[in-house]
PDB file of N, CA and C in Angstrom:
ATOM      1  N   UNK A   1     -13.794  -6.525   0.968  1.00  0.00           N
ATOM      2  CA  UNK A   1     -12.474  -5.922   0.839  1.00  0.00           C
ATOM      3  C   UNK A   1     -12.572  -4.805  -0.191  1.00  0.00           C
ATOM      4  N   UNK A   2     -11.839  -4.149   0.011  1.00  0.00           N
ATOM      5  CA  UNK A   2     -12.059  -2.848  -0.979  1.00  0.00           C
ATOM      6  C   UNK A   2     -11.095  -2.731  -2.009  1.00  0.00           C
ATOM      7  N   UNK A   3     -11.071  -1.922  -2.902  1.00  0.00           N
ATOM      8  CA  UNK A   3     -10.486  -2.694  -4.055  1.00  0.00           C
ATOM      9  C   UNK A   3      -9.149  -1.823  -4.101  1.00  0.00           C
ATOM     10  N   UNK A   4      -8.507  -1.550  -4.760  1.00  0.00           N
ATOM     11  CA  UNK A   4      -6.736  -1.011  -4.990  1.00  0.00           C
ATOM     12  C   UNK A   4      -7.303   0.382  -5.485  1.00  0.00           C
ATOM     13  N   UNK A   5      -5.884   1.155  -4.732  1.00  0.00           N
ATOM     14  CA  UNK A   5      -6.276   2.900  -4.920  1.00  0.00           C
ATOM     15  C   UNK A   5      -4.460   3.217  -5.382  1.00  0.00           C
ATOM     16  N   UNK A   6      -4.528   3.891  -6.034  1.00  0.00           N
ATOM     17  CA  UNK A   6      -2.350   4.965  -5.694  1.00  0.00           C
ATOM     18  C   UNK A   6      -2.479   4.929  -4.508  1.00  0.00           C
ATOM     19  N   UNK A   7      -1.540   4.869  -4.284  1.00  0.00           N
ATOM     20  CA  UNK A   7      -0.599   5.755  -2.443  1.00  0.00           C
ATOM     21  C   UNK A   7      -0.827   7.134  -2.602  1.00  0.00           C
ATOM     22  N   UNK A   8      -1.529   7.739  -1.757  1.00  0.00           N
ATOM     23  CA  UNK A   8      -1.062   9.631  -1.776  1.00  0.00           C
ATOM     24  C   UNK A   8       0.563  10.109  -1.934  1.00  0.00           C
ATOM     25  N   UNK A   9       1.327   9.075  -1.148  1.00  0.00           N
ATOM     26  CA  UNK A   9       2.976   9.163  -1.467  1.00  0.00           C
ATOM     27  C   UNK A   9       3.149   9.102  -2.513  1.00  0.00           C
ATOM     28  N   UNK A  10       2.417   8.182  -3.298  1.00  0.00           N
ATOM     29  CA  UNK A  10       3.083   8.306  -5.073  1.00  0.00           C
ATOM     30  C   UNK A  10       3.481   9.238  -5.552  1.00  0.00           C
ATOM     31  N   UNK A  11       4.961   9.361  -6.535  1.00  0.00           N
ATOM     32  CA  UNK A  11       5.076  10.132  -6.983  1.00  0.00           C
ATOM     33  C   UNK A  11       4.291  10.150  -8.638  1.00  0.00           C
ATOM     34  N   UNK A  12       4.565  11.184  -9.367  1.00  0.00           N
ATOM     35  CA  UNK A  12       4.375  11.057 -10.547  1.00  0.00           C
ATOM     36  C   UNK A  12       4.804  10.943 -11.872  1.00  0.00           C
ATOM     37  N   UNK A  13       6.110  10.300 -11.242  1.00  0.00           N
ATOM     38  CA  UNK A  13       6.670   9.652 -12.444  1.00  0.00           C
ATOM     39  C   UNK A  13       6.720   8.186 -12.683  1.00  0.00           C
ATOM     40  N   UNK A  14       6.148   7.711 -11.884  1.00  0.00           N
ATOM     41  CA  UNK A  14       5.760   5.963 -13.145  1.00  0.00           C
ATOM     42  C   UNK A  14       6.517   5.359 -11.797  1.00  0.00           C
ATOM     43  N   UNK A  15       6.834   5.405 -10.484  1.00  0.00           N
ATOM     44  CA  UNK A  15       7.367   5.177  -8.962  1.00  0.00           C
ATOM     45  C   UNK A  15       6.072   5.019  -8.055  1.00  0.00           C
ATOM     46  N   UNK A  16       5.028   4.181  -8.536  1.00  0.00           N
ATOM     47  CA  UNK A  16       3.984   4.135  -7.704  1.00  0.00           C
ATOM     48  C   UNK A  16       4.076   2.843  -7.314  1.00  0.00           C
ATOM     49  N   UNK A  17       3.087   2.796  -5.886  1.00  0.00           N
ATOM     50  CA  UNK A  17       2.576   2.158  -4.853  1.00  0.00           C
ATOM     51  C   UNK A  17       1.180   2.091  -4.857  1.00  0.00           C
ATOM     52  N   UNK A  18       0.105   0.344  -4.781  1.00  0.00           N
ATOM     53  CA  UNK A  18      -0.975   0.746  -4.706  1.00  0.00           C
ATOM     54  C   UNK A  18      -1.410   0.055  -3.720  1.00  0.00           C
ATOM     55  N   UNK A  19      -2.382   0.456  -2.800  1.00  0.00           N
ATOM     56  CA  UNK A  19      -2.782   0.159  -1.594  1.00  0.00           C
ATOM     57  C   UNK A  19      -4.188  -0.884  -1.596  1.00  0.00           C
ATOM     58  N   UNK A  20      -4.458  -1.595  -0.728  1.00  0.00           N
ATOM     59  CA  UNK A  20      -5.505  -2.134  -0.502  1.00  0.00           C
ATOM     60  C   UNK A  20      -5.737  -2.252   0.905  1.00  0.00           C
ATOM     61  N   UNK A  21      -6.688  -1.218   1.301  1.00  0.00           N
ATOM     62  CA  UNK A  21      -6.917  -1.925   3.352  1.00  0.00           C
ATOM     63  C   UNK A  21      -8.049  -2.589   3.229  1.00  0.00           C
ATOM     64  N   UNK A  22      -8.181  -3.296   4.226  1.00  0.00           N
ATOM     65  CA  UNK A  22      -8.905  -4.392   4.400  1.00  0.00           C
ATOM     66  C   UNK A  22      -9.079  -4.579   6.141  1.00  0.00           C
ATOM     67  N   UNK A  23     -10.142  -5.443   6.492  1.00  0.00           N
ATOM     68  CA  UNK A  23     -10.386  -5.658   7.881  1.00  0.00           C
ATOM     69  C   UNK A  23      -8.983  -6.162   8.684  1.00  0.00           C
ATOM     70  N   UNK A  24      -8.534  -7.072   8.203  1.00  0.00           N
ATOM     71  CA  UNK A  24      -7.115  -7.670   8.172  1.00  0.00           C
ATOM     72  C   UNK A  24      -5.731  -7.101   8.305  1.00  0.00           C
ATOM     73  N   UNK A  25      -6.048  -5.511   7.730  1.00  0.00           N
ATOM     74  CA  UNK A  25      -4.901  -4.858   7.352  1.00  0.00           C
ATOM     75  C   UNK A  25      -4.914  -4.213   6.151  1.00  0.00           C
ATOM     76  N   UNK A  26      -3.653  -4.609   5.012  1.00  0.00           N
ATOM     77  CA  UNK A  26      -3.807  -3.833   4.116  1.00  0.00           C
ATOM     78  C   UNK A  26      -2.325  -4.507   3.480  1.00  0.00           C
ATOM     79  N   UNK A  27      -2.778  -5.043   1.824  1.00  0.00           N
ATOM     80  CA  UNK A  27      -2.060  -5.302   1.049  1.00  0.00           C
ATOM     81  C   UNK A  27      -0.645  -3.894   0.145  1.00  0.00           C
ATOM     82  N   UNK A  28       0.034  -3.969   0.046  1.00  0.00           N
ATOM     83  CA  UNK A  28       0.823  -3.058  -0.782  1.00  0.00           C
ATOM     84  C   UNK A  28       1.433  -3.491  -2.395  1.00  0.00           C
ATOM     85  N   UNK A  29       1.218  -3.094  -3.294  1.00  0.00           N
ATOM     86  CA  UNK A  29       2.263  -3.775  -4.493  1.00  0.00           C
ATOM     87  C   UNK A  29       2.624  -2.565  -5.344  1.00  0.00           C
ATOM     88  N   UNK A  30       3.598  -3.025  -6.669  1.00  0.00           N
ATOM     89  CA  UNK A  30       4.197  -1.519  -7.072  1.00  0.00           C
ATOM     90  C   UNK A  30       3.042  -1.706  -8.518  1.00  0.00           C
ATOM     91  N   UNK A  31       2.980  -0.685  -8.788  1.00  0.00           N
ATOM     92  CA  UNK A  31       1.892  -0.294  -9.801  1.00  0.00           C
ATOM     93  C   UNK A  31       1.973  -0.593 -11.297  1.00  0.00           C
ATOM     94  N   UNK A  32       3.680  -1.343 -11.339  1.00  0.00           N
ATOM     95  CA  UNK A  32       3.947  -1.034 -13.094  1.00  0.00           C
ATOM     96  C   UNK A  32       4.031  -3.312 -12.849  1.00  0.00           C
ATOM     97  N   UNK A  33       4.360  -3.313 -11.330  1.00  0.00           N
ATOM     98  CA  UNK A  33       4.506  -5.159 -11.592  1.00  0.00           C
ATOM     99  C   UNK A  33       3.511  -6.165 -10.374  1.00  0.00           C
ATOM    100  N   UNK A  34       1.932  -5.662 -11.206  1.00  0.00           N
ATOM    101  CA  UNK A  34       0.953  -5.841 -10.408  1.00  0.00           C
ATOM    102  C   UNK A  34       0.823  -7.672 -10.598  1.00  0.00           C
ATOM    103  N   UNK A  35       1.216  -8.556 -11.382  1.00  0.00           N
ATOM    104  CA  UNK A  35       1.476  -9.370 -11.602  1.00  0.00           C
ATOM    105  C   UNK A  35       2.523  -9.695 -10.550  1.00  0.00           C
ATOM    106  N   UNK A  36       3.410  -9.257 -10.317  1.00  0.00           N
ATOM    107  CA  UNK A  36       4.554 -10.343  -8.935  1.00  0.00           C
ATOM    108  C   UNK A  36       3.980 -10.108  -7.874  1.00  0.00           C
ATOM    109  N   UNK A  37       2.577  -9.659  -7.499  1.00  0.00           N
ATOM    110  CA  UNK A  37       2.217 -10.072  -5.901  1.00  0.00           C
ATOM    111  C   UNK A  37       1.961  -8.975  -5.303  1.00  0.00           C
ATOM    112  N   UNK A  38       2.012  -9.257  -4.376  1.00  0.00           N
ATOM    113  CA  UNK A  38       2.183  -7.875  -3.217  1.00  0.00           C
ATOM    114  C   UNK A  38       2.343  -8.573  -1.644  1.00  0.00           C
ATOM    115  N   UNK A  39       2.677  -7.131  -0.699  1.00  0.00           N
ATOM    116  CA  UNK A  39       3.255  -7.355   0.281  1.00  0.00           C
ATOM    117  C   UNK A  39       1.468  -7.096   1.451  1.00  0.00           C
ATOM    118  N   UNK A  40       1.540  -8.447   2.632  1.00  0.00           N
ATOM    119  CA  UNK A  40       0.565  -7.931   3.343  1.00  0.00           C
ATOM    120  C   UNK A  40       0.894  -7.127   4.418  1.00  0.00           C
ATOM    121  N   UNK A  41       0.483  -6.274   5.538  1.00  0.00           N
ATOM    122  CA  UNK A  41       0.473  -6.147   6.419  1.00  0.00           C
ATOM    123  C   UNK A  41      -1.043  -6.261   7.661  1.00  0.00           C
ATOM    124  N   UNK A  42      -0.132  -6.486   8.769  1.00  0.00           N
ATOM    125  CA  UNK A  42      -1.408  -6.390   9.818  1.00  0.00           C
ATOM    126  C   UNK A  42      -1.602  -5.248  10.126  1.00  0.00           C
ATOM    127  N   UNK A  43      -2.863  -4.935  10.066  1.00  0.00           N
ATOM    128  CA  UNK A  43      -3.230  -3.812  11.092  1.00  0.00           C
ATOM    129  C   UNK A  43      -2.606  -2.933  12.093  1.00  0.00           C
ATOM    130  N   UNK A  44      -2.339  -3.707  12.873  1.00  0.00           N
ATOM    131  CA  UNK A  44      -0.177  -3.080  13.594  1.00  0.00           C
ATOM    132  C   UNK A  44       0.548  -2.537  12.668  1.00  0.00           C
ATOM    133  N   UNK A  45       1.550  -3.619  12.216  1.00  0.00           N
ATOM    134  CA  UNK A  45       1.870  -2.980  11.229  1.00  0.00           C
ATOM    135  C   UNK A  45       1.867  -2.194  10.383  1.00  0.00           C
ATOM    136  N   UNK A  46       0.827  -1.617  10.113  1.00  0.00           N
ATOM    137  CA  UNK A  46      -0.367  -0.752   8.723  1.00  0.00           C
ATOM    138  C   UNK A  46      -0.111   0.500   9.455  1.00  0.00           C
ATOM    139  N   UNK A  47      -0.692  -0.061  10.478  1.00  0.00           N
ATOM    140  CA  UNK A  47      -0.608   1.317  11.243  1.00  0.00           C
ATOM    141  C   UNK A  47       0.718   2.465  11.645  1.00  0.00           C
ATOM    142  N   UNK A  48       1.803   1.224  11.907  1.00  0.00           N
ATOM    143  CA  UNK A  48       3.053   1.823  12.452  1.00  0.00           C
ATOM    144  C   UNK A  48       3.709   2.326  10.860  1.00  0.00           C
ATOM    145  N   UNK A  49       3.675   1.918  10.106  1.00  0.00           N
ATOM    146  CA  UNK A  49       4.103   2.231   8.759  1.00  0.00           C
ATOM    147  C   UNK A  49       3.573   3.753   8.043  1.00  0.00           C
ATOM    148  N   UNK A  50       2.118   3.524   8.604  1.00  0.00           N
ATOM    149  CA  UNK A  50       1.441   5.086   7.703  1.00  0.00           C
ATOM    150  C   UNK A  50       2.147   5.916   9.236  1.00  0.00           C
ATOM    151  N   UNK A  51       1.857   5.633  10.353  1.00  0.00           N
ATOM    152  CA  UNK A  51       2.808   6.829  11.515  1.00  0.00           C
ATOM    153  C   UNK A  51       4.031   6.912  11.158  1.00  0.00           C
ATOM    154  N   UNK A  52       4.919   6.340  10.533  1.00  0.00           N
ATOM    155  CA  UNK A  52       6.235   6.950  10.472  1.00  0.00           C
ATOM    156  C   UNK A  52       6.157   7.433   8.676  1.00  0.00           C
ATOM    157  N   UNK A  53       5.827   6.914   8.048  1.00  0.00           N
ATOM    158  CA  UNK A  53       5.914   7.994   7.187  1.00  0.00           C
ATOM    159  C   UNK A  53       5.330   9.254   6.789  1.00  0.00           C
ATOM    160  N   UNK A  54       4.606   9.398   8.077  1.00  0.00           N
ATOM    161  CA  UNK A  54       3.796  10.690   8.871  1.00  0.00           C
ATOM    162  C   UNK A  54       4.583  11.466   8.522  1.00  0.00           C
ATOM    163  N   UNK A  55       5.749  10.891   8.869  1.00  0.00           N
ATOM    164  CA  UNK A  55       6.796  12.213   9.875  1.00  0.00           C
ATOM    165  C   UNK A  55       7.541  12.923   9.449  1.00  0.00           C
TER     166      UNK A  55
END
């Protein structure tokens, strides 16, 4: 698994997102409350999420 990166969406004021993809998909959590967890997605999902915020 590869390890946690920023979101390119991040902004740069302290409003970040950090990513993890994985074979599985790809974990999401916010950057300042890396301690409460994070959100998974599937691969589907992963996918339909980075296409619409394509747009």
């Amino acid at each position: 698994m590869s390890g946690w990166h920023k979101s390119s969406w991040s902004d740069t004021g302290g409003h970040c997102v950090e990513v993890r993809e994985h074979t599985a998909g790809a974990d999401v959590r916010d950057t300042q409350n890396r301690n409460a967890g994070h959100l998974s997605f599937s691969p589907v999902e992963w996918a339909a999420l980075v296409a619409t915020a394509a747009r």
